[in-house]
Structures are given as C-alpha cells and as structure tokens.
N, C-alpha and C. Protein backbone atom coordinates (compact mmCIF):
# COMPACT_ATOMS: atom_id res chain seq x y z
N UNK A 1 11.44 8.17 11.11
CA UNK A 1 10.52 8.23 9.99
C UNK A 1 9.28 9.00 10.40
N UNK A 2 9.09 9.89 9.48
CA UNK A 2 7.26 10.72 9.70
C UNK A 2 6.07 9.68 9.72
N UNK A 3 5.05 10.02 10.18
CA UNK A 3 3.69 9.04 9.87
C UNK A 3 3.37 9.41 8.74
N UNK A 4 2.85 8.94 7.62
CA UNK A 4 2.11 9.28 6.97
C UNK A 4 0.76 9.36 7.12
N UNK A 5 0.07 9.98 6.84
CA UNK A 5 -1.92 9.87 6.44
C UNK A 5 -2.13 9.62 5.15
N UNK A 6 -2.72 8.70 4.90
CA UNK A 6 -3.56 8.00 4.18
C UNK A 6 -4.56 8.55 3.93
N UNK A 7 -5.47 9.80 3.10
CA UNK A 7 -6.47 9.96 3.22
C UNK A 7 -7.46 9.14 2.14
N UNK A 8 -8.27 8.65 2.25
CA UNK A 8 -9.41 7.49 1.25
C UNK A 8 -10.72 8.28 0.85
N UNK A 9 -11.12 8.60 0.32
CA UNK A 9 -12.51 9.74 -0.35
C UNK A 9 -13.40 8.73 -0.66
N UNK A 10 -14.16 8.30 0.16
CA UNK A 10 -15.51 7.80 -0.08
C UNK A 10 -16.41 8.58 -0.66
N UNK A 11 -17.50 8.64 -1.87
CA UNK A 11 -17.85 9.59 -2.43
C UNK A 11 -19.30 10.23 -1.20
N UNK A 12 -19.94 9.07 -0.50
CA UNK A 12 -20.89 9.36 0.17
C UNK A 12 -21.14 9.26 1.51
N UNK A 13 -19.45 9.13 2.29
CA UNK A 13 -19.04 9.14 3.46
C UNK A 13 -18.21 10.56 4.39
N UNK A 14 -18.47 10.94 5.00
CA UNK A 14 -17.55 11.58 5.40
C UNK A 14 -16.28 10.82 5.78
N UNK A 15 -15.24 11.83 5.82
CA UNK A 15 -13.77 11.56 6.03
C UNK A 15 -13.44 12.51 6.92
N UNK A 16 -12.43 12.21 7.80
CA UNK A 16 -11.87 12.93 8.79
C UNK A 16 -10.18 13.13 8.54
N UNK A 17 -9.82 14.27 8.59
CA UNK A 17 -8.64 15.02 8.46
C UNK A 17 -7.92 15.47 9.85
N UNK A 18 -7.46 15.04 10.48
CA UNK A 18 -6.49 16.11 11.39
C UNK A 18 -7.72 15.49 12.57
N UNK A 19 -7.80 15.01 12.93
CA UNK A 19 -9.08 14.74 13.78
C UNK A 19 -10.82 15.80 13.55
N UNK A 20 -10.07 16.60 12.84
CA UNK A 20 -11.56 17.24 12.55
C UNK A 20 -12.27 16.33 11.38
N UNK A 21 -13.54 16.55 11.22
CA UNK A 21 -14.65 15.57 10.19
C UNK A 21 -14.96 16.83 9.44
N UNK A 22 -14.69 16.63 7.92
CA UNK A 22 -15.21 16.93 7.04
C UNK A 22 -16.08 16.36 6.20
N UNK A 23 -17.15 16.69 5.93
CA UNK A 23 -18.07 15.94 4.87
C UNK A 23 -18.36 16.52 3.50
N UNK A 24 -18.13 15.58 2.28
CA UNK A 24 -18.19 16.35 1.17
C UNK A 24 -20.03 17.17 0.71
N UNK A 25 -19.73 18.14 0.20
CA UNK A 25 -20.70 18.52 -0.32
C UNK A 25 -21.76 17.93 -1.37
N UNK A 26 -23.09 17.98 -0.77
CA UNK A 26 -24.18 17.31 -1.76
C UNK A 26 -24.47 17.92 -3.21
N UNK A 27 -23.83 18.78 -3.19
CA UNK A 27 -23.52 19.32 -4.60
C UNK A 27 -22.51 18.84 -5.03
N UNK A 28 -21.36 18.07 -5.08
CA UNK A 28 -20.54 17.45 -5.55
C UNK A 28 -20.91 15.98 -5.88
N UNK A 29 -21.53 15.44 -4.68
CA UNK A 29 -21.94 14.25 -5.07
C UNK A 29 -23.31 14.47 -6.11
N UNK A 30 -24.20 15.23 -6.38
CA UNK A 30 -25.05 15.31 -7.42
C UNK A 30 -24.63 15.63 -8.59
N UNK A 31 -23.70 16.19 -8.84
CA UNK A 31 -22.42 16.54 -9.74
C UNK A 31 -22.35 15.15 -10.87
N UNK A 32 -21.27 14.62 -9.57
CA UNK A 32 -20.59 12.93 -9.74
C UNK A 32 -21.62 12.56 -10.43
N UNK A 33 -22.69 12.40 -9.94
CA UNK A 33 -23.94 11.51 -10.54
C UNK A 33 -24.21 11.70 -11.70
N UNK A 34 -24.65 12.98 -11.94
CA UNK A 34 -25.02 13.73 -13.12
C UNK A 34 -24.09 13.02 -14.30
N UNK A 35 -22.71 13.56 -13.95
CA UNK A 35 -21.68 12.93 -15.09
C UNK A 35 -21.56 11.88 -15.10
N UNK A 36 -21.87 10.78 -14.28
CA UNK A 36 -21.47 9.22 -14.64
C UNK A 36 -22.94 9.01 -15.57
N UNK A 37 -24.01 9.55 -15.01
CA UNK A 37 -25.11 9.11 -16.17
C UNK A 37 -24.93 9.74 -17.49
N UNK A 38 -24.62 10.75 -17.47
CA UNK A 38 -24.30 11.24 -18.75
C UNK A 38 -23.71 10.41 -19.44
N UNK A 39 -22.24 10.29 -19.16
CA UNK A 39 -21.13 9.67 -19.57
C UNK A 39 -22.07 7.78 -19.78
N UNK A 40 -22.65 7.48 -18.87
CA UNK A 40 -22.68 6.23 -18.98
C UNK A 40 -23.47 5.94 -20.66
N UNK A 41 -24.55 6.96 -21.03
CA UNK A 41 -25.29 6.81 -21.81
C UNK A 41 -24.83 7.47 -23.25
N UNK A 42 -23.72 8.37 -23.07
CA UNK A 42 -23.09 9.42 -24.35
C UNK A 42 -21.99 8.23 -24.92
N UNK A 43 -21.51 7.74 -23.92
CA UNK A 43 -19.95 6.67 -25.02
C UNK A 43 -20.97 5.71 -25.55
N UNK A 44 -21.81 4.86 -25.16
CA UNK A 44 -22.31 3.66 -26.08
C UNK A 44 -22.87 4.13 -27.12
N UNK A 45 -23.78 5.57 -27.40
CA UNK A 45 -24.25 6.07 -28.79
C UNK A 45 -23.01 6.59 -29.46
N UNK A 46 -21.95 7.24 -28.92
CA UNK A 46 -20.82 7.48 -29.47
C UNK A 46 -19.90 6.37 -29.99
N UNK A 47 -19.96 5.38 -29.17
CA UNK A 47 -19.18 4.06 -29.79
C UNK A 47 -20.17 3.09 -30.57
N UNK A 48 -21.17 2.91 -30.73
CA UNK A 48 -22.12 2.40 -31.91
C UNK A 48 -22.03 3.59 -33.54
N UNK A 49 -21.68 4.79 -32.98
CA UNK A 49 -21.59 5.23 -34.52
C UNK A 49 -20.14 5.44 -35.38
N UNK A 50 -19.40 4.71 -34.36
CA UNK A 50 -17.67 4.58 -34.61
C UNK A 50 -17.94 2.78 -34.79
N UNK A 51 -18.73 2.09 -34.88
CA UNK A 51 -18.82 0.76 -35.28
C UNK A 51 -17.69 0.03 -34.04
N UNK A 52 -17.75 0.58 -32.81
CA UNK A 52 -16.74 0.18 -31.08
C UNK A 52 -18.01 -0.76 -30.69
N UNK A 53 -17.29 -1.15 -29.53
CA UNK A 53 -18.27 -2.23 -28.71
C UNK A 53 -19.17 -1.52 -27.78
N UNK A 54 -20.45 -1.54 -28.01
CA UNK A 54 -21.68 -0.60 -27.14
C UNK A 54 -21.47 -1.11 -26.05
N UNK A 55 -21.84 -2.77 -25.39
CA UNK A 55 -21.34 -3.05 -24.40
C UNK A 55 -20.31 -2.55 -23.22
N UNK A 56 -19.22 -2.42 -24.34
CA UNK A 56 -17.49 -2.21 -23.63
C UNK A 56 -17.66 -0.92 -23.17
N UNK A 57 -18.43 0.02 -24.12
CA UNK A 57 -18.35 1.46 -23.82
C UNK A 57 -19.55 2.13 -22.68
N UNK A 58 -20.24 1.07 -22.37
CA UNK A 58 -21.15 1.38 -21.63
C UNK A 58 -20.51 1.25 -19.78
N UNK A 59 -19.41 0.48 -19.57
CA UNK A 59 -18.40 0.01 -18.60
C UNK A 59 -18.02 0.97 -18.94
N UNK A 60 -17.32 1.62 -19.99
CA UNK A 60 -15.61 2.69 -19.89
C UNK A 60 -16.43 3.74 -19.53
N UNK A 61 -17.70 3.71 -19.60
CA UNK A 61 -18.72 5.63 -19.74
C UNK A 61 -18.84 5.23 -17.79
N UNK A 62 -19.19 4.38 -17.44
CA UNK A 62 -19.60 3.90 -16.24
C UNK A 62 -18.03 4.40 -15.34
N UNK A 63 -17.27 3.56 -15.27
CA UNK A 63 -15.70 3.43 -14.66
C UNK A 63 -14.65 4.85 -15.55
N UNK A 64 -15.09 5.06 -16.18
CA UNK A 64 -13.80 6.59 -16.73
C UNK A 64 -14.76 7.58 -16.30
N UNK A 65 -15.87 7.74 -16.36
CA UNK A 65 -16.81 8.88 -16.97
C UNK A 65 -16.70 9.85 -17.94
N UNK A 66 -16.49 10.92 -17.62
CA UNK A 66 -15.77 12.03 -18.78
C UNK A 66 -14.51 11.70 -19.20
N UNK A 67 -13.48 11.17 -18.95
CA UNK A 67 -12.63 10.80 -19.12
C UNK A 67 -12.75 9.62 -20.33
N UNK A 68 -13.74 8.81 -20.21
CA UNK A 68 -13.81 7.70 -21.21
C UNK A 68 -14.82 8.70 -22.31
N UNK A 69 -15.66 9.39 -21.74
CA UNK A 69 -16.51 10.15 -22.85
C UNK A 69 -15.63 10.85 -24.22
N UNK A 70 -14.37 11.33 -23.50
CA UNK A 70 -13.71 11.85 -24.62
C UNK A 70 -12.58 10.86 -25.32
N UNK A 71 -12.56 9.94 -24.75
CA UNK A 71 -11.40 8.80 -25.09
C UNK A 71 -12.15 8.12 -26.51
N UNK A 72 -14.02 8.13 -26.45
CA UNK A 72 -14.53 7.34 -27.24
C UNK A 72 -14.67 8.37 -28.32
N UNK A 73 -14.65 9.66 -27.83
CA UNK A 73 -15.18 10.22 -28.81
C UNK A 73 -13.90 10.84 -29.98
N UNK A 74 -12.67 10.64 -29.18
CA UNK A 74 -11.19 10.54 -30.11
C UNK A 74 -11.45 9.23 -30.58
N UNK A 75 -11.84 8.16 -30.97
CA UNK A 75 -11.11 7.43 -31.70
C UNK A 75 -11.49 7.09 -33.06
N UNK A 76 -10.66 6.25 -33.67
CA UNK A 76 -11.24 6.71 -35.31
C UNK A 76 -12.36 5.55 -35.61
N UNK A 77 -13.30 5.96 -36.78
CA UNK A 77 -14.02 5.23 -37.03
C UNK A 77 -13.35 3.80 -37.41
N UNK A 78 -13.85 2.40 -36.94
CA UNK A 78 -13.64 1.14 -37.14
C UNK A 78 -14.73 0.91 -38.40
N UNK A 79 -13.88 0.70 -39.50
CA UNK A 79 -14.39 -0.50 -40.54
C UNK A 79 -14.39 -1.83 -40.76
C-alpha cells in the first residue's frame, strides 16, 4: 500500500508539503476576511427582505460565505 498525505489548510498557519514549509499568502488571508464580512452582513439584509430568518442567515453568511450569499439570494420570497 502507498502512504498517503493528508494535507489540512489552516487559514493562518503555515503547512508543510514534501518536507518543505509553505506559508499562505497575506493577501489571501485578507481576501478570506474581506468575504466572510461581506457575506456575513449581505445574507441577513438579503434574507430579512425575502421575509428568511436574519439570525439563520447571519451563521450561513458566516460558515458558507459567498456560497451562502448566493444560496440566500436564489431563494424565493417567503409569505
């Protein structure tokens, strides 16, 4: 059987590959940031004017980011 590697992406850790250390770029992690605040604050005004749970969407903007940003912003208005 081969070994496998496991590699794990800590967003603000370096990780090591092959025994060499790579560290991600501080432009990626300011990136990340950028879009989770975005996202955290765009789904709860987006899901308060679809009559969704501001709460719930303030978690899915947090934990999806862009990914939940457009999930809230597909869905149909709740009456």
């Amino acid at each position: 059987m081969g070994t496998k590697t496991t590699i794990i992406i800590f967003v603000l850790y370096p990780i090591s590959i092959g025994g060499t250390k790579m560290e991600i770029s501080p432009v990626f992690t300011v990136l990340g940031i950028i879009n989770t605040v975005i996202s955290v604050i765009a789904c709860p005004i987006i899901a308060g004017y679809k009559n969704r749970s501001v709460v719930g969407w303030i978690f899915g903007g947090l934990f999806l980011g862009l990914i939940g940003l457009i999930i809230v912003a597909c869905l149909p208005r709740k009456d």
